[in-house]
Every structure is written in C-alpha cells, then in structure tokens.
PDB file of N, CA and C in Angstrom:
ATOM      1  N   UNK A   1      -9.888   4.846 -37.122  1.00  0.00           N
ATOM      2  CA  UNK A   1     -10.804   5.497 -36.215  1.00  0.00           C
ATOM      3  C   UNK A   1     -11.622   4.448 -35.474  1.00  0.00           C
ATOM      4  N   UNK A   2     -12.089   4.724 -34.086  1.00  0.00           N
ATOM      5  CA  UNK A   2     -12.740   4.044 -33.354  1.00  0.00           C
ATOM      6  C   UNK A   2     -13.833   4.225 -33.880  1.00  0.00           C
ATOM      7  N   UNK A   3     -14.858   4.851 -33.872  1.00  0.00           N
ATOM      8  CA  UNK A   3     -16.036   5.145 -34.589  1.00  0.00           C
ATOM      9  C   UNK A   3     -15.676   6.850 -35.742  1.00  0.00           C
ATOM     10  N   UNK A   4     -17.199   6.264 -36.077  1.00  0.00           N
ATOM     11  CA  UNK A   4     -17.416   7.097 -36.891  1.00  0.00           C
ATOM     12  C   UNK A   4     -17.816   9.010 -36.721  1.00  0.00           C
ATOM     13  N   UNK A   5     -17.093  10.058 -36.465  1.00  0.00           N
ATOM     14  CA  UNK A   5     -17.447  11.200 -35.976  1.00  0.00           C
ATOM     15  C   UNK A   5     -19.146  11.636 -36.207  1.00  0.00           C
ATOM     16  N   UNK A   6     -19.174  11.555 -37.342  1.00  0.00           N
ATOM     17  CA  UNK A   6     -20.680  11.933 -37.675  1.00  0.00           C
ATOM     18  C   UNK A   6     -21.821  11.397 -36.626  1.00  0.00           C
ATOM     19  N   UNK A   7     -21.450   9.617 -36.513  1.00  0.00           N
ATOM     20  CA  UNK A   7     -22.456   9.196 -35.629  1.00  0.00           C
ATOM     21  C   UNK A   7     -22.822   9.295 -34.558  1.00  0.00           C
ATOM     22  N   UNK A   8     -23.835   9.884 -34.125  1.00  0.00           N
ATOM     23  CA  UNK A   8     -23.612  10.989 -32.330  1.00  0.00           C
ATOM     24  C   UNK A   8     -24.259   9.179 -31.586  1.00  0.00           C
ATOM     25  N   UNK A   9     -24.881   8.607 -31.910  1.00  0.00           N
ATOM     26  CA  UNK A   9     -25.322   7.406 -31.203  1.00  0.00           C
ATOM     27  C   UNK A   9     -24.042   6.818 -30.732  1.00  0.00           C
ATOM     28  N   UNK A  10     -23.196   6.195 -31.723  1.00  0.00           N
ATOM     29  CA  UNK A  10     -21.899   5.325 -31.241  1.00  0.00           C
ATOM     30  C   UNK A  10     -20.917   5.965 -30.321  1.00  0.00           C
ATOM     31  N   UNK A  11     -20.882   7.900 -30.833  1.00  0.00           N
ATOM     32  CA  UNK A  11     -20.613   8.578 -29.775  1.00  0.00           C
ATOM     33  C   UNK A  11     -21.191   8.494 -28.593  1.00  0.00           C
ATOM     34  N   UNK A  12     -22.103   8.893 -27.653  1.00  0.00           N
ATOM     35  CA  UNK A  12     -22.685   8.812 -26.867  1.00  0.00           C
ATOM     36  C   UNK A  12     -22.290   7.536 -26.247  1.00  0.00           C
ATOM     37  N   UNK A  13     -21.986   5.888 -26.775  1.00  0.00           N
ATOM     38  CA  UNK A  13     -22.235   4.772 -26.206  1.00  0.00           C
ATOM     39  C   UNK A  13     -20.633   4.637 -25.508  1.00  0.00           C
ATOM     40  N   UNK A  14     -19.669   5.069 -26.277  1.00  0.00           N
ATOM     41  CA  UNK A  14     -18.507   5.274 -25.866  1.00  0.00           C
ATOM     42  C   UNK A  14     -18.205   6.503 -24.772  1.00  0.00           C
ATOM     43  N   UNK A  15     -19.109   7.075 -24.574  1.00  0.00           N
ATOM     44  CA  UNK A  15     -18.659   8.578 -23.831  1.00  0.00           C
ATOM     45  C   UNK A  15     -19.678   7.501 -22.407  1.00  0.00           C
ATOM     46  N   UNK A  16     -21.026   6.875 -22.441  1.00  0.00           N
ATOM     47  CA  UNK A  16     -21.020   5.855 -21.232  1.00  0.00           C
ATOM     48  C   UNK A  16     -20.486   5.114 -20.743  1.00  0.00           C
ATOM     49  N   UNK A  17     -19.628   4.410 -21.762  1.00  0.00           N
ATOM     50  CA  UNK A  17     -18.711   3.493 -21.475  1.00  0.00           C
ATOM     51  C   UNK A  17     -17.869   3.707 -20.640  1.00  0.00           C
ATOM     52  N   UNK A  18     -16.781   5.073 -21.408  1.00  0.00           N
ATOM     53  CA  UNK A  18     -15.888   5.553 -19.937  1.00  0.00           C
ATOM     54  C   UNK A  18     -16.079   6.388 -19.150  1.00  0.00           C
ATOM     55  N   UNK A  19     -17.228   6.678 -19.387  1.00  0.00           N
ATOM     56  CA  UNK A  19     -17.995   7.350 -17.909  1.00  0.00           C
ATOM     57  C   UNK A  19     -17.902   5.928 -16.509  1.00  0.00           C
ATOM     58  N   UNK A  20     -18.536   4.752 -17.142  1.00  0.00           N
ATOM     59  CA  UNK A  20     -18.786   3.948 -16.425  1.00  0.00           C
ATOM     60  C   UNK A  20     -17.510   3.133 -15.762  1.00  0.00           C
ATOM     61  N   UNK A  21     -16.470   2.609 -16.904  1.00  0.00           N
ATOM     62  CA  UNK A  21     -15.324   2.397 -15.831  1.00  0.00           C
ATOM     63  C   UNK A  21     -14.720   3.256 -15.247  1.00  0.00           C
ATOM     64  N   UNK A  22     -14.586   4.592 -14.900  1.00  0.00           N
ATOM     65  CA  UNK A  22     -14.294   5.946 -14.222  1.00  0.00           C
ATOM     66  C   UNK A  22     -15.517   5.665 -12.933  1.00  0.00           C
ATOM     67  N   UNK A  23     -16.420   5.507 -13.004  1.00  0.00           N
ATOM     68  CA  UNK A  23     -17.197   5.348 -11.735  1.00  0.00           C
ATOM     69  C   UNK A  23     -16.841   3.840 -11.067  1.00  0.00           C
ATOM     70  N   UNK A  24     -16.429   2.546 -11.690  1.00  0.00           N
ATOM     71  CA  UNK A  24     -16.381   1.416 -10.922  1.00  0.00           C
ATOM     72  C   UNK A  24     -15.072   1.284 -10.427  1.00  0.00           C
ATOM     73  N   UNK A  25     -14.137   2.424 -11.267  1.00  0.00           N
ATOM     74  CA  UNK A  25     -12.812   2.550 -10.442  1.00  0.00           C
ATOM     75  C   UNK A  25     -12.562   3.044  -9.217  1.00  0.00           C
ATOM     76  N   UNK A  26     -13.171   3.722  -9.064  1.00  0.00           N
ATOM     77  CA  UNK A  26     -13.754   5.071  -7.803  1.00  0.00           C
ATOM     78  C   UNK A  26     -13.671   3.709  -6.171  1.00  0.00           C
ATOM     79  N   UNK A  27     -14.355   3.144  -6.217  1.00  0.00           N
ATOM     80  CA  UNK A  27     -14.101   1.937  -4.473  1.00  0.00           C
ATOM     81  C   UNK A  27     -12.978   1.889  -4.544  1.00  0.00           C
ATOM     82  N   UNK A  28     -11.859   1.047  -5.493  1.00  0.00           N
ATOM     83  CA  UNK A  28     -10.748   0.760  -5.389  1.00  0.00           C
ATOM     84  C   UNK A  28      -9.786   2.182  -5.058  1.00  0.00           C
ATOM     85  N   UNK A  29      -9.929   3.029  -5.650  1.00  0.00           N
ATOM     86  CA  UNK A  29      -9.435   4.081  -4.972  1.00  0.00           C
ATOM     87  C   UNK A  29      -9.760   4.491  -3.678  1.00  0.00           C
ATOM     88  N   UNK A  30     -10.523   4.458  -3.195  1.00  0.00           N
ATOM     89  CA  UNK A  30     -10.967   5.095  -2.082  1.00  0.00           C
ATOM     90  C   UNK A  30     -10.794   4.087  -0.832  1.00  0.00           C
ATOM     91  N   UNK A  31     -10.601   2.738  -1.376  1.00  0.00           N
ATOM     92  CA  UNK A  31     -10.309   1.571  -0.186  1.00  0.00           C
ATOM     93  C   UNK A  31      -8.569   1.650  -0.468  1.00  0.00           C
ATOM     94  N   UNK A  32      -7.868   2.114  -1.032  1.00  0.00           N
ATOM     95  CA  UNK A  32      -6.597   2.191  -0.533  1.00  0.00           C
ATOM     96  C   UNK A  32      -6.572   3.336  -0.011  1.00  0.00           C
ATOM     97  N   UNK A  33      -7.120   4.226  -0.187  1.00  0.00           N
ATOM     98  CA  UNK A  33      -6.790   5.351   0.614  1.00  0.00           C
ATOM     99  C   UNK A  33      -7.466   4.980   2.305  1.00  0.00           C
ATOM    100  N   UNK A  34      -8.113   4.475   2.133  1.00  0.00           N
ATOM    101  CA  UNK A  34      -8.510   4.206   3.826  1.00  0.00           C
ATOM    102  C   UNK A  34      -7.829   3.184   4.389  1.00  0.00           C
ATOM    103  N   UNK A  35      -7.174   2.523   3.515  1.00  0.00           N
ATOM    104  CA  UNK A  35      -5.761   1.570   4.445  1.00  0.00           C
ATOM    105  C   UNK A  35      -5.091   2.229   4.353  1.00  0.00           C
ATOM    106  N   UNK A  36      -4.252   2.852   3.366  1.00  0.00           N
ATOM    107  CA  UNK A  36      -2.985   3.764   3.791  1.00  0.00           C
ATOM    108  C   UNK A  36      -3.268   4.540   4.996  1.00  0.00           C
ATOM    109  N   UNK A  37      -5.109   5.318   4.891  1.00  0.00           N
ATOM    110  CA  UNK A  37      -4.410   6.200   6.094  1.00  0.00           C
ATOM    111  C   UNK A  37      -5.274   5.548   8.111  1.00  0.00           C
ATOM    112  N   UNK A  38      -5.291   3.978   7.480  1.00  0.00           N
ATOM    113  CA  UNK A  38      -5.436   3.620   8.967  1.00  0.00           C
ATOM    114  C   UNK A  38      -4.328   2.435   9.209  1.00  0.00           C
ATOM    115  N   UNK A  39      -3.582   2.588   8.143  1.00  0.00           N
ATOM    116  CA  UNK A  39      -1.750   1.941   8.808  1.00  0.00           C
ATOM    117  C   UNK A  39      -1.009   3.060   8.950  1.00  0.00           C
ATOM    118  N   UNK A  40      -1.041   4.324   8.573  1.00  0.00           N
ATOM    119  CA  UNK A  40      -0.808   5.674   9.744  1.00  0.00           C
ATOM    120  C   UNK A  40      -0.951   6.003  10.830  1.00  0.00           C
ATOM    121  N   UNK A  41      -2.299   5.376  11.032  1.00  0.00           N
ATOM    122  CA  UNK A  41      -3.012   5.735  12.477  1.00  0.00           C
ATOM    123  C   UNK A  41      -2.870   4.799  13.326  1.00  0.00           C
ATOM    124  N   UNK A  42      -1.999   3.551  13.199  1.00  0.00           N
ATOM    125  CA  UNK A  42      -1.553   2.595  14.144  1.00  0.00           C
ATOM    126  C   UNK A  42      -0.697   2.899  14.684  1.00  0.00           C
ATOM    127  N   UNK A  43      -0.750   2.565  16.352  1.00  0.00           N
ATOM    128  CA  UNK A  43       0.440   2.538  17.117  1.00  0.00           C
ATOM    129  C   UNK A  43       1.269   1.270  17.416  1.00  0.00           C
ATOM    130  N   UNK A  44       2.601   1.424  17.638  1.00  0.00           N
ATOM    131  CA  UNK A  44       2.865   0.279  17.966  1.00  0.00           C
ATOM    132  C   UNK A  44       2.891  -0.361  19.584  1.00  0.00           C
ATOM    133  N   UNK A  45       2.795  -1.804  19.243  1.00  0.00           N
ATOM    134  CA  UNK A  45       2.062  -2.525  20.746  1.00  0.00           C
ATOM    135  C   UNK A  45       2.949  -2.306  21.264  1.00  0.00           C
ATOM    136  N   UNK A  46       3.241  -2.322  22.846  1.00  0.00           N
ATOM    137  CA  UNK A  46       4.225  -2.417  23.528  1.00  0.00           C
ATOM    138  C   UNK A  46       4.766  -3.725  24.156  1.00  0.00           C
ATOM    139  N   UNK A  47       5.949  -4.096  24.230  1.00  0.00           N
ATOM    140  CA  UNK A  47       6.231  -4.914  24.355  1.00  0.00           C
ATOM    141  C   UNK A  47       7.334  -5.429  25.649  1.00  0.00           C
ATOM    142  N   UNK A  48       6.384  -6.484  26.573  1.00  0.00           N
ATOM    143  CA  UNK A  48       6.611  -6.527  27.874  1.00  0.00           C
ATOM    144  C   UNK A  48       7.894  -7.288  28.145  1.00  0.00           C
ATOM    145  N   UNK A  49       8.929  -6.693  28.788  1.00  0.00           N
ATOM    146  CA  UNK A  49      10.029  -7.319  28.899  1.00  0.00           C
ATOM    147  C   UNK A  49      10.680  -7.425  30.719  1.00  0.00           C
ATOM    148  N   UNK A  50      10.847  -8.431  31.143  1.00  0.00           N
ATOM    149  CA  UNK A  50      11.198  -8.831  32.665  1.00  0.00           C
ATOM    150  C   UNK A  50      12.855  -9.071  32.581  1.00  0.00           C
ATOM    151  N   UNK A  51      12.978  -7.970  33.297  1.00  0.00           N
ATOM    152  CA  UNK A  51      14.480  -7.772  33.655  1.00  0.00           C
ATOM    153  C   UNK A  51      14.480  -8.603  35.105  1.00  0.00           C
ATOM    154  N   UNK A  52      15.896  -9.152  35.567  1.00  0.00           N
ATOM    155  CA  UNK A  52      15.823  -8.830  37.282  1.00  0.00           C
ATOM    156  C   UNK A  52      17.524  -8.808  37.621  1.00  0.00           C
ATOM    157  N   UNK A  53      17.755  -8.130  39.079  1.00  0.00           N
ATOM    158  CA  UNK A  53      19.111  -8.503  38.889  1.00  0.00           C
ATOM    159  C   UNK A  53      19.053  -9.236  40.938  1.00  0.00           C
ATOM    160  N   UNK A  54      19.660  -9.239  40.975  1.00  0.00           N
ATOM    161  CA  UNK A  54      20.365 -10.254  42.302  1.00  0.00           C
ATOM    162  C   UNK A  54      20.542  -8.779  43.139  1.00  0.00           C
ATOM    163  N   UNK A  55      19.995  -9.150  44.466  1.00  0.00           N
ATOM    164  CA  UNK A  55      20.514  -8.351  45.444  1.00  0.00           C
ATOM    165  C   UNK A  55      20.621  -8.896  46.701  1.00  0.00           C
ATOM    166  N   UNK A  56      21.225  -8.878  47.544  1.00  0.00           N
ATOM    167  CA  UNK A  56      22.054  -9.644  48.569  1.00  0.00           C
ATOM    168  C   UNK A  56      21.603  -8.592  49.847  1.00  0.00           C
ATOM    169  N   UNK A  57      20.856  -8.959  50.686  1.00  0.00           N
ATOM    170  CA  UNK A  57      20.260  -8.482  51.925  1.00  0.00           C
ATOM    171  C   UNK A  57      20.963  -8.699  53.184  1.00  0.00           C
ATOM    172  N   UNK A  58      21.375  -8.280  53.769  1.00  0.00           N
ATOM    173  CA  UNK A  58      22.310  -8.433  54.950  1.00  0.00           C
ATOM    174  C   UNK A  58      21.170  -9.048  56.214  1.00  0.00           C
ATOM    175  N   UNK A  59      21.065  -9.892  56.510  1.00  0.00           N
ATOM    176  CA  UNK A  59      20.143 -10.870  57.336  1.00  0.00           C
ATOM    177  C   UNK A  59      20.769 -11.780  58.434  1.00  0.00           C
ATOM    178  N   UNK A  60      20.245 -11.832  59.711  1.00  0.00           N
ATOM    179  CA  UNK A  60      21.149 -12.493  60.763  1.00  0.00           C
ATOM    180  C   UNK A  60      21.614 -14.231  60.219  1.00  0.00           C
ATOM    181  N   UNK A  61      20.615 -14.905  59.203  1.00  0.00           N
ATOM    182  CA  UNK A  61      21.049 -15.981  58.292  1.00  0.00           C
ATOM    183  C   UNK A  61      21.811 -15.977  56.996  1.00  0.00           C
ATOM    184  N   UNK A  62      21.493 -14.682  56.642  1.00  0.00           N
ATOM    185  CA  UNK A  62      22.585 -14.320  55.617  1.00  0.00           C
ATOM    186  C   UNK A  62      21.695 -15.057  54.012  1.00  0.00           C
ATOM    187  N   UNK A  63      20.774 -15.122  53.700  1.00  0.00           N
ATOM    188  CA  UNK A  63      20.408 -15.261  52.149  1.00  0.00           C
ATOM    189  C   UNK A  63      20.263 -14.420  51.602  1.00  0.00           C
ATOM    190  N   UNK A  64      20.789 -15.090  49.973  1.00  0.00           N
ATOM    191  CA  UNK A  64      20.748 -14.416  49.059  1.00  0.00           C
ATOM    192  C   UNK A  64      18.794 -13.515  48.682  1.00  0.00           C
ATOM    193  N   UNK A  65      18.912 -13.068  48.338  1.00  0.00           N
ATOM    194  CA  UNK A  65      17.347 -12.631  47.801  1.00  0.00           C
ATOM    195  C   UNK A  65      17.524 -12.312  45.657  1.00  0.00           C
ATOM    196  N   UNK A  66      16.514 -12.656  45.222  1.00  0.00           N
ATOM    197  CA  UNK A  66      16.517 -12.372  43.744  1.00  0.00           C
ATOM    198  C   UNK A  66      15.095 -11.670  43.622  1.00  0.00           C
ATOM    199  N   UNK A  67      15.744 -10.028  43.271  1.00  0.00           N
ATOM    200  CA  UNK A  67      14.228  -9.446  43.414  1.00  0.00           C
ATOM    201  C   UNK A  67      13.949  -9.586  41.601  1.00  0.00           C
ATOM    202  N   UNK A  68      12.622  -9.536  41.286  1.00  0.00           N
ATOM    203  CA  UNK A  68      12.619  -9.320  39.622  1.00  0.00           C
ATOM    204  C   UNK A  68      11.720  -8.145  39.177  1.00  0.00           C
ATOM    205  N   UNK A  69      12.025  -7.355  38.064  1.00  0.00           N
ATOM    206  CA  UNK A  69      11.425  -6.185  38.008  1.00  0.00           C
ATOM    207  C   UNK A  69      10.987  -6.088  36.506  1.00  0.00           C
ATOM    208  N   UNK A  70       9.242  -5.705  36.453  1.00  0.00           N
ATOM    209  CA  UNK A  70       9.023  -5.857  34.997  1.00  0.00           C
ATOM    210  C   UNK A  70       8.949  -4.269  34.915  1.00  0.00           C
ATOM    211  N   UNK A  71       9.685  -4.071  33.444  1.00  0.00           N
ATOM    212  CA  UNK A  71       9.125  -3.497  32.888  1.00  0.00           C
ATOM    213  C   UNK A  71       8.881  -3.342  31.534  1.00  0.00           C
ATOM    214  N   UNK A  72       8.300  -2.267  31.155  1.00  0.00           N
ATOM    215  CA  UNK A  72       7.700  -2.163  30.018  1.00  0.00           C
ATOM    216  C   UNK A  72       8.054  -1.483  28.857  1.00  0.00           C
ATOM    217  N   UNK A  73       8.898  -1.872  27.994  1.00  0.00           N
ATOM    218  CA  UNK A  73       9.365  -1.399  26.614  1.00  0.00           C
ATOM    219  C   UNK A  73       9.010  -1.779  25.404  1.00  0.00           C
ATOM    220  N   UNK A  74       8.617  -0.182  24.659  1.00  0.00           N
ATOM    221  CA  UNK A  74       7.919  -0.093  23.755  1.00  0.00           C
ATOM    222  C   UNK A  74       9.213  -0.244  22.637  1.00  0.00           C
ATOM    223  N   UNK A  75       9.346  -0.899  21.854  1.00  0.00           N
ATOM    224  CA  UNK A  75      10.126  -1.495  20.861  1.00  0.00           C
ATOM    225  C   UNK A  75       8.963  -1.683  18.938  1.00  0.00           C
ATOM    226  N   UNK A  76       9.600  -0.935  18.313  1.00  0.00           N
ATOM    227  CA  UNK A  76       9.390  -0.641  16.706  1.00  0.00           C
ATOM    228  C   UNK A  76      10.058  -1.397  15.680  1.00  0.00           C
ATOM    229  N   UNK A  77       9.565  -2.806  15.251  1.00  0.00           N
ATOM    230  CA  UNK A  77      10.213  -2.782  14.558  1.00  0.00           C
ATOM    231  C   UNK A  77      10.180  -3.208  13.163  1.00  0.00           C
ATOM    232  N   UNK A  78      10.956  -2.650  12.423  1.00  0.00           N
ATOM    233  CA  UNK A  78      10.894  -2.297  10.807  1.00  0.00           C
ATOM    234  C   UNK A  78      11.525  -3.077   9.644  1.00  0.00           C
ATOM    235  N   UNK A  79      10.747  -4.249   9.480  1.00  0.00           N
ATOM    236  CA  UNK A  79      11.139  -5.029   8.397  1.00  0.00           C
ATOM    237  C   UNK A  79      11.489  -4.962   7.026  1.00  0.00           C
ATOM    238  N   UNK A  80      12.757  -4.588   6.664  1.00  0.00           N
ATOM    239  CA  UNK A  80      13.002  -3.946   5.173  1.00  0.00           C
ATOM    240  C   UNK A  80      12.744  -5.405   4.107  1.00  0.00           C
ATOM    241  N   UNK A  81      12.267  -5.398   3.115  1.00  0.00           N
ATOM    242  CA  UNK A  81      12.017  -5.871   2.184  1.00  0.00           C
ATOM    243  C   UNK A  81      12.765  -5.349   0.542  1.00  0.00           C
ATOM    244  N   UNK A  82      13.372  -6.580   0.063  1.00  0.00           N
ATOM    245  CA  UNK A  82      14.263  -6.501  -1.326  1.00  0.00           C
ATOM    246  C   UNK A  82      15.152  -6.086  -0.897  1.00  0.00           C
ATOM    247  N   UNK A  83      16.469  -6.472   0.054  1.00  0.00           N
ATOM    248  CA  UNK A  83      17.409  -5.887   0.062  1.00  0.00           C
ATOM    249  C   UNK A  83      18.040  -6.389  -0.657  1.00  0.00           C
ATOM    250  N   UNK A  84      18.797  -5.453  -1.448  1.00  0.00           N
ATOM    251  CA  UNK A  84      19.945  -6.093  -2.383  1.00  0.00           C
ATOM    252  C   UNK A  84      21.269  -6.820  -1.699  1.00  0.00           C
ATOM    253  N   UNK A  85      21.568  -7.612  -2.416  1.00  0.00           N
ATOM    254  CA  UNK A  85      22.392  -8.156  -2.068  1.00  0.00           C
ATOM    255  C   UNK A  85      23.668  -8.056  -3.081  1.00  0.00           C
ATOM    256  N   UNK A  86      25.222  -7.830  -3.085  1.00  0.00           N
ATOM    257  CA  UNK A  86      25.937  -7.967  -3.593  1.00  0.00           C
ATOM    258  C   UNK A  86      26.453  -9.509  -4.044  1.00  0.00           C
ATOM    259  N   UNK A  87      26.878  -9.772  -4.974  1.00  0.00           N
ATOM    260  CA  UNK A  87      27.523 -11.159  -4.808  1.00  0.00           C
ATOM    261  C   UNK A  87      29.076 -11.292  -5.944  1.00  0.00           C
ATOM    262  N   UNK A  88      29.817 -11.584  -5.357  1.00  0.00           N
ATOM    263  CA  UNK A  88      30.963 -11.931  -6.509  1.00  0.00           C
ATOM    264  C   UNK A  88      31.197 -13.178  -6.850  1.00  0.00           C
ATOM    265  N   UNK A  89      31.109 -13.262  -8.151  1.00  0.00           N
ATOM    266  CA  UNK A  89      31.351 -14.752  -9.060  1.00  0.00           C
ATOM    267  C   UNK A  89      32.237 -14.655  -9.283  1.00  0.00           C
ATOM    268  N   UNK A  90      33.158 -15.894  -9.595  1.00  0.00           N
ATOM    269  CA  UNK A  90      34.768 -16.315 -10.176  1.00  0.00           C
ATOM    270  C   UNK A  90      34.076 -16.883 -11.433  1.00  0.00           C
ATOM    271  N   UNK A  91      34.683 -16.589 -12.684  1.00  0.00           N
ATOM    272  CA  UNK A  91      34.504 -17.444 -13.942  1.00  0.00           C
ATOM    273  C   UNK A  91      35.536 -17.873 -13.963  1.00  0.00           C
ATOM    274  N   UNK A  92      36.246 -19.374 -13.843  1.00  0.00           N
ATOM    275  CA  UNK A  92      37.620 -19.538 -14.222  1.00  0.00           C
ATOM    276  C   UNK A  92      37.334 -19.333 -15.910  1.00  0.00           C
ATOM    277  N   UNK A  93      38.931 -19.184 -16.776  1.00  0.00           N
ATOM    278  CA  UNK A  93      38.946 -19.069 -18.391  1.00  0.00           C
ATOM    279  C   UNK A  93      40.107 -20.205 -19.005  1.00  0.00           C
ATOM    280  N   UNK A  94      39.691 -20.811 -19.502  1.00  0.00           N
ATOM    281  CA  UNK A  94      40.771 -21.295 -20.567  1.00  0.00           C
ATOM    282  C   UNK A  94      41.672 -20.354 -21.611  1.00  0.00           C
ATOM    283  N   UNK A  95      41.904 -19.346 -21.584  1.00  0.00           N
ATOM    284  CA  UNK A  95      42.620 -18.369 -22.029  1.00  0.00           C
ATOM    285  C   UNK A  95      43.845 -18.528 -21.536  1.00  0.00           C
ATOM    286  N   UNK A  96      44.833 -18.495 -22.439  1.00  0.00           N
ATOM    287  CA  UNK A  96      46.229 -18.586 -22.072  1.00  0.00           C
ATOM    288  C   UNK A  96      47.115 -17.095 -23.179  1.00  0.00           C
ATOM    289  N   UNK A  97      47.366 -16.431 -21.770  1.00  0.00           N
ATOM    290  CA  UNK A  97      48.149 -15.361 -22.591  1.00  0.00           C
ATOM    291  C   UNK A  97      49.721 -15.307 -22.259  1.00  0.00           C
ATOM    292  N   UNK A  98      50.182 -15.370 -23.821  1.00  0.00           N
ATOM    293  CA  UNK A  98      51.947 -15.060 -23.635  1.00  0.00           C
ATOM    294  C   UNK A  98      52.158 -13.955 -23.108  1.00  0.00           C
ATOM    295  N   UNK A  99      53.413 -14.513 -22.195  1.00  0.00           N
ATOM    296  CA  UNK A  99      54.027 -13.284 -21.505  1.00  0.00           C
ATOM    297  C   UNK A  99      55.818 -12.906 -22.272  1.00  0.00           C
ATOM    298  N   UNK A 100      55.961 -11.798 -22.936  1.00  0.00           N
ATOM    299  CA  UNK A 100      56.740 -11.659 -23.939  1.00  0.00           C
ATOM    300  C   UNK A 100      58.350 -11.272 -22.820  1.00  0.00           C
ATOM    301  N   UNK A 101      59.106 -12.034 -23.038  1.00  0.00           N
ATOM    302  CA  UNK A 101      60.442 -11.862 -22.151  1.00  0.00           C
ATOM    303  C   UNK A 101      61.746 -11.594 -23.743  1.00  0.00           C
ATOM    304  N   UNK A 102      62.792 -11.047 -22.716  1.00  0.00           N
ATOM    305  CA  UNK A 102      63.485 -10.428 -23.248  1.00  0.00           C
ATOM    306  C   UNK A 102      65.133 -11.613 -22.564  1.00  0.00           C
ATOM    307  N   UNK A 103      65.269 -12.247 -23.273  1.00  0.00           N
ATOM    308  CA  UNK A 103      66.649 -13.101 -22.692  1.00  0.00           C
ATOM    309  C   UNK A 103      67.818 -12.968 -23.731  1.00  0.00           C
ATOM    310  N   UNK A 104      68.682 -12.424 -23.325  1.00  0.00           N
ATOM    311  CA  UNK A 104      69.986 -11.873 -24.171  1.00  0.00           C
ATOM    312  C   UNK A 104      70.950 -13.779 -24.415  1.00  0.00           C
ATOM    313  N   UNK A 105      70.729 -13.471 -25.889  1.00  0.00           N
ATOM    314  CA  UNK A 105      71.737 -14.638 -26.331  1.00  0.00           C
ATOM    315  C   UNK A 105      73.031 -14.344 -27.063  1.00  0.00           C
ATOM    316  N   UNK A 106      74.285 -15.122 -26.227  1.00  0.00           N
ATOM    317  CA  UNK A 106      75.523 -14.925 -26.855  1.00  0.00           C
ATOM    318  C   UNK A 106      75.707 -15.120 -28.173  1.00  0.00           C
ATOM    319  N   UNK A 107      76.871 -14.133 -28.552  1.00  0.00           N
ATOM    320  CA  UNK A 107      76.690 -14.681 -30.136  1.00  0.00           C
ATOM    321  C   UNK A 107      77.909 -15.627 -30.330  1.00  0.00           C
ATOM    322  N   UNK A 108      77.357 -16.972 -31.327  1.00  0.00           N
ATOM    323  CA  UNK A 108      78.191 -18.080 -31.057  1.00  0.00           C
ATOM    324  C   UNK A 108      79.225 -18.035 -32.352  1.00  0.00           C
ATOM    325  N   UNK A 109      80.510 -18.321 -31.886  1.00  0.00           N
ATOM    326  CA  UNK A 109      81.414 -18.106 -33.115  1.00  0.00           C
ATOM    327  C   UNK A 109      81.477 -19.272 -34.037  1.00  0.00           C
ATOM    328  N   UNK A 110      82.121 -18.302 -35.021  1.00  0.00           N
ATOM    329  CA  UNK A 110      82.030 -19.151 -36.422  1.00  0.00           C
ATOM    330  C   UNK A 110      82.825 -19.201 -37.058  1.00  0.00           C
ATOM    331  N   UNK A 111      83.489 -19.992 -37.378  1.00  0.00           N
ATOM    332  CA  UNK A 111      84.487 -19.864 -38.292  1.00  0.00           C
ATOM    333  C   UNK A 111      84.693 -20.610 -40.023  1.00  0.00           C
ATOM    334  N   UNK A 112      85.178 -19.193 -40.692  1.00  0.00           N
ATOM    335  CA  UNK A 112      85.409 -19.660 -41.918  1.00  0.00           C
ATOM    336  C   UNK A 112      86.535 -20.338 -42.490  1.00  0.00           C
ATOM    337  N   UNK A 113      86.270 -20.816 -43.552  1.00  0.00           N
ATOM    338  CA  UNK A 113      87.472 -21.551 -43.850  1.00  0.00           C
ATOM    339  C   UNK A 113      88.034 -20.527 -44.868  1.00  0.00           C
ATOM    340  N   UNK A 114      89.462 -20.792 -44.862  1.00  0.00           N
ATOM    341  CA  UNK A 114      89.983 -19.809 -46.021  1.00  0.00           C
ATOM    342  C   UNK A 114      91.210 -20.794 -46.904  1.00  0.00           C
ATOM    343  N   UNK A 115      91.363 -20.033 -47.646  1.00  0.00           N
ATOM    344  CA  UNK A 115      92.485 -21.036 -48.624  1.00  0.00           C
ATOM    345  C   UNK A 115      94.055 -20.571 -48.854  1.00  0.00           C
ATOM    346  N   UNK A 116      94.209 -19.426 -47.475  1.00  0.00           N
ATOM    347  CA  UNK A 116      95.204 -19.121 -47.237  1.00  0.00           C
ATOM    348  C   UNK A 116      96.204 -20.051 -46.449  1.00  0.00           C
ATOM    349  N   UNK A 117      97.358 -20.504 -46.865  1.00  0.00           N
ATOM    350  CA  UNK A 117      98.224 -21.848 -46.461  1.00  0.00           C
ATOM    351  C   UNK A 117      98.638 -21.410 -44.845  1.00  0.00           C
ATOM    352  N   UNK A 118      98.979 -21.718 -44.068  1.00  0.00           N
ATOM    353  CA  UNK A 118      99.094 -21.702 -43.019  1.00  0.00           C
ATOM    354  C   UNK A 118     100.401 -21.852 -42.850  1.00  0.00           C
ATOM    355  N   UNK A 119     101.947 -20.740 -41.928  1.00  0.00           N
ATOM    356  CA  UNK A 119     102.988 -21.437 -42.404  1.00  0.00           C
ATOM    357  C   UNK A 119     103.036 -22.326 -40.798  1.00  0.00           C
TER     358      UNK A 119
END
C-alpha cells in the first residue's frame, strides 16, 4: 500500500498532489491544441512562376519579338516522412547440397572356373 487508509492527512497530501500535476499538465495541452489548430488555419504561399514563349511579329524589318508572361501558381507541397524502403540482401552460403542422380551401370561378366575337362 501507498499509504495508510485510516490516515486522512497522508490521504489528503496525495489527493493534492495529483490534483496538482493534473493542473500543471493543463498549458501543455492546450498549447498543442493551439498549434494543431493554427497549422490548419494556414494557407499555402503562392508561388510565382515566369513562363514566356517567342512570338514572331510580321514588321517591314522583320524581328523576332520575345514577349514574357508572369504568372501566378499556387503549388502545395507535401513532404512525406519515414518512407519505407524495401531492400534485398544476398547472403552467399557455404552449404553444399548433393544432387542424387540415377546412372545405369552395365553388368560386367564373370566368369567361373569349373573342373569340367574341355574336349
């Protein structure tokens, strides 16, 4: 037992206790909740991009002209973080496994001797 039931004093000092870290927890909660919800409330910047293309003016000297045209595109973009990555390893092995073959051997003749006379 943490304390003693009977003793309402040691009770009481423990029932302030987590009264009190329950109240000093309370900012930290409440300051993430006001970043989470003002990185909600951001927009994204826009972002200025200059295109141009070539256009050719019909002129009694005949030059080229290069007109250039800005405009303005709003572009988002979303940086993923921890992407997994796959990877394949080779372990070479010193393991050597028989490969069981089947090779047909002639059968080699033999001959007995006998003690039958020969005519």
């Amino acid at each position: 037992m943490l304390f003693n039931q009977t003793d309402p004093a040691k009770r009481q000092r423990v029932r302030y206790i987590l009264a009190g870290i329950v109240l000093l927890s309370l900012p930290c909660y409440l300051a993430g909740y006001i970043a989470a919800n003002a990185r909600m409330t951001l927009t994204p910047s826009p972002t200025l991009t200059a295109t141009g293309e070539p256009s050719v003016t019909p002129s009694p000297s005949q030059t080229a002209t290069y007109t250039t045209t800005a405009t303005e595109t709003s572009t988002t973009t979303v940086t993923p973080s921890q992407t997994p990555t796959w990877t394949q390893t080779f372990t070479p092995s010193a393991t050597i496994t028989p490969t069981p073959s089947h090779t047909p051997v002639p059968p080699t003749p033999t001959e007995t001797p006998s003690e039958t006379p020969t005519p």
